[in-house]
N, C-alpha and C. Protein backbone atom coordinates (compact mmCIF):
# COMPACT_ATOMS: atom_id res chain seq x y z
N UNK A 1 0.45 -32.87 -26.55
CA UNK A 1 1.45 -33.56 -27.32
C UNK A 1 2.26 -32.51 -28.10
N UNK A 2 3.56 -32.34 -28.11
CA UNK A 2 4.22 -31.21 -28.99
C UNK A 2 4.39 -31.73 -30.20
N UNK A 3 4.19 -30.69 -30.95
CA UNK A 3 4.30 -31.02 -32.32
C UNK A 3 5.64 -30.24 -32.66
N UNK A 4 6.27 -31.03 -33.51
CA UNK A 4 7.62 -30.47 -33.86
C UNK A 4 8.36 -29.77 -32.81
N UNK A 5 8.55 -30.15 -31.76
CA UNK A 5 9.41 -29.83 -30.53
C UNK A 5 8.55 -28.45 -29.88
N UNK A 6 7.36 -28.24 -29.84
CA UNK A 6 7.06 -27.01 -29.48
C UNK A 6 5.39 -27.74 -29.00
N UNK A 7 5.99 -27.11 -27.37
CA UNK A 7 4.40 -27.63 -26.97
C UNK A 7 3.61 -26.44 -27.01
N UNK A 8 2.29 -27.31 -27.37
CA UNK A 8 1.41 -26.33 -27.72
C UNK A 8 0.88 -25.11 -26.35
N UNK A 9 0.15 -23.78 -26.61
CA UNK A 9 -0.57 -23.75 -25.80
C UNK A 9 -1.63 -24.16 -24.53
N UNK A 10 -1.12 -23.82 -23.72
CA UNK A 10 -2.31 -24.18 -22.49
C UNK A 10 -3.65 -23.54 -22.66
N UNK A 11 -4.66 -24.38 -22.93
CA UNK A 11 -6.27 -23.79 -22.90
C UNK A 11 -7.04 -23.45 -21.37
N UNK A 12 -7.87 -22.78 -21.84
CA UNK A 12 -8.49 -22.34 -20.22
C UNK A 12 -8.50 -23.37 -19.68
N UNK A 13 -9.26 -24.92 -20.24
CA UNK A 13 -9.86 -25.87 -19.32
C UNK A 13 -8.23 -26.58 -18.88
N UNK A 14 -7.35 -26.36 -19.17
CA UNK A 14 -6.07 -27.34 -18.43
C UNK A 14 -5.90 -26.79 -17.32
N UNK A 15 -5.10 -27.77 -16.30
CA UNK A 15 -4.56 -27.05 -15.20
C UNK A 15 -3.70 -26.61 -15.34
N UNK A 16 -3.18 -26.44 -16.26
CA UNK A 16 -1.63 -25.51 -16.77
C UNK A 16 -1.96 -24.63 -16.46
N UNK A 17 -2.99 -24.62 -17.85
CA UNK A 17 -3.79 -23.03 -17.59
C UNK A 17 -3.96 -22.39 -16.26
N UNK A 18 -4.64 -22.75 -15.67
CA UNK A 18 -5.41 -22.43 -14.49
C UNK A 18 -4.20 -21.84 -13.44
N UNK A 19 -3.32 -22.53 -13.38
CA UNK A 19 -2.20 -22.71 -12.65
C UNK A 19 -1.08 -21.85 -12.93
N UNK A 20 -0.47 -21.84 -14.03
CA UNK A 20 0.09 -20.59 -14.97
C UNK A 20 0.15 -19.39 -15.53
N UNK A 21 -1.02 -19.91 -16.44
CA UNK A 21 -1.21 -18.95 -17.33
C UNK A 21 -2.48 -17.93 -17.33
N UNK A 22 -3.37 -17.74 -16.22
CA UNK A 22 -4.04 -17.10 -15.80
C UNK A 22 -3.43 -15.98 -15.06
N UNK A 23 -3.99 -14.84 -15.63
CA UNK A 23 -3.60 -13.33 -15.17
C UNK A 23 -3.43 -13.56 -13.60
N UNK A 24 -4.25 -13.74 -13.12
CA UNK A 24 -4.46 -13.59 -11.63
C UNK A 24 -3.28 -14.24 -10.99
N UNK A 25 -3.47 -15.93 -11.53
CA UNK A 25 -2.12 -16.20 -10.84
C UNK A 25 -1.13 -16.20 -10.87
N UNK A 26 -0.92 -15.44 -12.02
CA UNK A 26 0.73 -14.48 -12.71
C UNK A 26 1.05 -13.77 -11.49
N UNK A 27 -0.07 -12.74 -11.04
CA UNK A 27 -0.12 -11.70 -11.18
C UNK A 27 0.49 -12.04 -9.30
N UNK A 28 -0.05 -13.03 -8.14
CA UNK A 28 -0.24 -13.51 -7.20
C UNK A 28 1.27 -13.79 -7.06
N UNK A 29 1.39 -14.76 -7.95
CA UNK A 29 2.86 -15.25 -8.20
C UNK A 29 3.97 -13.82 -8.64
N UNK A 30 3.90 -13.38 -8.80
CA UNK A 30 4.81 -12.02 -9.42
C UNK A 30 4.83 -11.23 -8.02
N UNK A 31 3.68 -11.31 -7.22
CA UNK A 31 3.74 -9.75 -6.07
C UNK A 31 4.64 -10.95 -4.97
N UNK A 32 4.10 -12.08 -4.98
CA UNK A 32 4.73 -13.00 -3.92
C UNK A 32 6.26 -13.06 -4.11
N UNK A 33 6.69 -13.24 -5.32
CA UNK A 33 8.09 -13.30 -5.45
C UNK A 33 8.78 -12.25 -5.22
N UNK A 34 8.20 -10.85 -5.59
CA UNK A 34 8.55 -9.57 -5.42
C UNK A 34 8.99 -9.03 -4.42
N UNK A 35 8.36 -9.54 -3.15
CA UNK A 35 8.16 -9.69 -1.69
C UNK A 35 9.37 -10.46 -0.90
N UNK A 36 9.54 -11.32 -1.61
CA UNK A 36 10.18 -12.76 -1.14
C UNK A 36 11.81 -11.85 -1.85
N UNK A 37 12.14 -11.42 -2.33
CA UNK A 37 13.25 -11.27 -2.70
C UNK A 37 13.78 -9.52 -2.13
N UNK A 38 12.40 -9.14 -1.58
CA UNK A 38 12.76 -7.76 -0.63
C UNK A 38 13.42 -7.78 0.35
N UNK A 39 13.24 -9.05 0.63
CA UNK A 39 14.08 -9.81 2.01
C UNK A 39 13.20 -8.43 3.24
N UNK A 40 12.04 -8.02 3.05
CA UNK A 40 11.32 -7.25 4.71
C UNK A 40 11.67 -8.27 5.89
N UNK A 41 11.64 -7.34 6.78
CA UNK A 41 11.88 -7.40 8.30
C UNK A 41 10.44 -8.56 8.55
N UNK A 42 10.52 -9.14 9.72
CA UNK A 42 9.47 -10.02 10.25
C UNK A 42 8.43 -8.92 10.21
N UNK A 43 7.13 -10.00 9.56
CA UNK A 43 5.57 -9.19 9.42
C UNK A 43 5.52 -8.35 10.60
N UNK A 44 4.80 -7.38 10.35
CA UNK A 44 4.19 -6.62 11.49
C UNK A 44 2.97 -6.28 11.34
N UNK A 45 2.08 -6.14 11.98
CA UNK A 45 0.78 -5.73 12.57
C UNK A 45 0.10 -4.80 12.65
N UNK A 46 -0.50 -3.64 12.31
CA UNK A 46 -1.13 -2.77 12.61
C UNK A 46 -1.30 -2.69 14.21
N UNK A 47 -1.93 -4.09 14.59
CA UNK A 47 -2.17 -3.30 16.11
C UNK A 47 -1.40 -3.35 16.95
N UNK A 48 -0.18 -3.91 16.87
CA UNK A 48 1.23 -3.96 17.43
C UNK A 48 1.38 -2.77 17.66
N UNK A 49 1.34 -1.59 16.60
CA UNK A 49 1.88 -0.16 16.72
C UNK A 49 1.26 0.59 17.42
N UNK A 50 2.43 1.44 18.64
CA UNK A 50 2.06 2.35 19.47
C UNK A 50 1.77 3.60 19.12
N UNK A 51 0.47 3.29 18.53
CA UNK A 51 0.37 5.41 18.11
C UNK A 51 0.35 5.96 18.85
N UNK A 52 0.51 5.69 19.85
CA UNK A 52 0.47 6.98 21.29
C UNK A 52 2.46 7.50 21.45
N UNK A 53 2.82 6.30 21.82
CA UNK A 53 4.01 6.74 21.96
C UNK A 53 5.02 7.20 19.96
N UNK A 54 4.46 7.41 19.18
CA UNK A 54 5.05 7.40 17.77
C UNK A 54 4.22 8.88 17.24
N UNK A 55 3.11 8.95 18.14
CA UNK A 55 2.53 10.54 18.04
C UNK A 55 2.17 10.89 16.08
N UNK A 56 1.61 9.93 15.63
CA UNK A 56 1.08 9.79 14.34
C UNK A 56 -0.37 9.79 14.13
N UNK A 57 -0.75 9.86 13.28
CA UNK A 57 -2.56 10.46 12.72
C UNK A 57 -2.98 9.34 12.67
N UNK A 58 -3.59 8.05 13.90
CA UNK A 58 -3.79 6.80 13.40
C UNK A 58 -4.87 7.01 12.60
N UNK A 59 -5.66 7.16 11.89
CA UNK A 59 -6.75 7.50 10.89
C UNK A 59 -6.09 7.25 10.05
N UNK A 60 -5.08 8.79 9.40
CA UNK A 60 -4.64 8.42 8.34
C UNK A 60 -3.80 7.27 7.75
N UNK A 61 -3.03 7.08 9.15
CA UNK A 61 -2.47 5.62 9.07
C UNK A 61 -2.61 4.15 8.24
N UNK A 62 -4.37 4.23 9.21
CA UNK A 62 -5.10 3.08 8.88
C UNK A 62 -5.67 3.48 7.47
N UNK A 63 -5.82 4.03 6.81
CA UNK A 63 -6.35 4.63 5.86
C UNK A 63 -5.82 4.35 4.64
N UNK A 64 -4.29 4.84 5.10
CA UNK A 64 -2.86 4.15 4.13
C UNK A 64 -2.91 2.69 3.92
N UNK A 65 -2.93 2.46 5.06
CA UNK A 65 -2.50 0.77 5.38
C UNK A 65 -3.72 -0.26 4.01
N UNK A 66 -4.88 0.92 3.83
CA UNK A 66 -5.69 -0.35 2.94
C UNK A 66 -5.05 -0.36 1.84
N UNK A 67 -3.86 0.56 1.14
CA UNK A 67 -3.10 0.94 -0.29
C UNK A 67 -3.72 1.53 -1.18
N UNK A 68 -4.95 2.15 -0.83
CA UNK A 68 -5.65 2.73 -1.92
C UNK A 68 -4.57 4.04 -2.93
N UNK A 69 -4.15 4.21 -2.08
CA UNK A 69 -2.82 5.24 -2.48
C UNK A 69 -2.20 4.80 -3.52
N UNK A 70 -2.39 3.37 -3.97
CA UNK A 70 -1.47 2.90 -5.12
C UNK A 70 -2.53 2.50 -6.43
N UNK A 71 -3.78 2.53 -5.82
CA UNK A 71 -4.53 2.52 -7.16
C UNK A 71 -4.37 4.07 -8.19
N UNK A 72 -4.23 5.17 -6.77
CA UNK A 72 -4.35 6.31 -7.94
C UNK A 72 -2.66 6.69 -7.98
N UNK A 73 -2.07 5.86 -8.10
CA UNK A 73 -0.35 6.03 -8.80
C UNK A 73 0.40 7.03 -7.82
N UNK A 74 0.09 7.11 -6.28
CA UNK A 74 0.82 7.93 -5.32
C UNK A 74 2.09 7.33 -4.46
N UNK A 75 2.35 8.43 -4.20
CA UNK A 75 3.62 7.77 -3.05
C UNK A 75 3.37 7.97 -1.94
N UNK A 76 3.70 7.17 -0.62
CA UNK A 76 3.47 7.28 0.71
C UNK A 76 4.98 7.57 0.71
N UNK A 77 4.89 8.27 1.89
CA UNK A 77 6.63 8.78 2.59
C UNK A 77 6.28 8.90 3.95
N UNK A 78 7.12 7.99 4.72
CA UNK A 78 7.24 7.89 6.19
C UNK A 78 8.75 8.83 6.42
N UNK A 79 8.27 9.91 7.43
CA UNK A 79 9.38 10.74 7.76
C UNK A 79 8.96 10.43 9.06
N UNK A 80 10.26 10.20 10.06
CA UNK A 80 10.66 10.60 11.56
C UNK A 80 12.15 10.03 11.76
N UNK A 81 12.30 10.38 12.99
CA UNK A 81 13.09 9.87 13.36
C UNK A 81 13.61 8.25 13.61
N UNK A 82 15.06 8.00 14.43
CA UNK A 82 15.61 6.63 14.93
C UNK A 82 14.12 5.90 15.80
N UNK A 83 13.80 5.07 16.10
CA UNK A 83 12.53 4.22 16.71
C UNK A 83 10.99 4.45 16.66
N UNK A 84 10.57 5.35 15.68
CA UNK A 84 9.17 5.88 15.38
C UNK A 84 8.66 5.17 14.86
N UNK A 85 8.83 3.66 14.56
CA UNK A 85 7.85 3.10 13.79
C UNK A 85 7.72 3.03 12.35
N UNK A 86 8.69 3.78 11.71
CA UNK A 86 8.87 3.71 10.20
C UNK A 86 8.54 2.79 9.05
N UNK A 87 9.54 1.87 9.72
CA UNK A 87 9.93 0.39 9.15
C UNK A 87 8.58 -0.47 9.72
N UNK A 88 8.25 -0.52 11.01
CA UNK A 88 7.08 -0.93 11.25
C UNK A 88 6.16 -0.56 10.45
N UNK A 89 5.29 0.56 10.26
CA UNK A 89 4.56 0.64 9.25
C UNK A 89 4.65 0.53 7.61
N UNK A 90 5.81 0.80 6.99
CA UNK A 90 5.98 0.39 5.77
C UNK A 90 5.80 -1.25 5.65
N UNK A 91 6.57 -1.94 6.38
CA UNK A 91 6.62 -3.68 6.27
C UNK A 91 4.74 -3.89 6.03
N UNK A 92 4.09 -3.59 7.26
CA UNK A 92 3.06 -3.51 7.19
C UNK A 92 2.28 -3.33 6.12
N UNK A 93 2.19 -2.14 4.93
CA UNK A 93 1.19 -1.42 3.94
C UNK A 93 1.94 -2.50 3.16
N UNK A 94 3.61 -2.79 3.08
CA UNK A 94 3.84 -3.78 1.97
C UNK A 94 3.61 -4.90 1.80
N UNK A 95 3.21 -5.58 2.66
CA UNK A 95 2.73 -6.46 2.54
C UNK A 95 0.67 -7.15 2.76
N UNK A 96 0.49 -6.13 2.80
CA UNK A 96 -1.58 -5.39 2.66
C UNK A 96 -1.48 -6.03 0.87
């Protein structure tokens, strides 16, 4: 019920709460929208990609692809050329 034009806080037990105002689903809701307004190319796959013909370290690849790289505050950089798979693999880790 608002009191004096100001509704109150959402408590843990509401579904406001739960639904809102919980870190997590801030947090779900924030990477989803983040995503959604990148406008990326159609999903891609890991196993779609030809590491044979793109001549890349699939190890390190797959390695990237889990994002651990962003827990310790790093940058990934995809260098090659026109059809190597670039964009294929970035769409990919960005959306992991």
């Amino acid at each position: 019920m608002p009191v004096n034009g100001v509704q109150p806080a959402p408590k843990p037990d509401d579904v406001a709460y739960r639904t809102f105002a919980n870190p997590r689903v801030k947090q779900a809701r924030s990477v989803k929208f983040q995503i959604t307004i990148a406008k990326l190319p159609q999903a891609k796959e890991l196993y779609e990609f030809d590491f044979e013909m793109a001549q890349v370290n699939e190890t390190l690849i797959r390695d990237q692809a889990i994002g651990d790289f962003l827990d310790h505050r790093h940058n990934l950089v995809l260098i090659g050329g026109n059809g190597t798979g670039k964009t294929h693999l970035a769409v990919r880790i960005a959306r992991t």
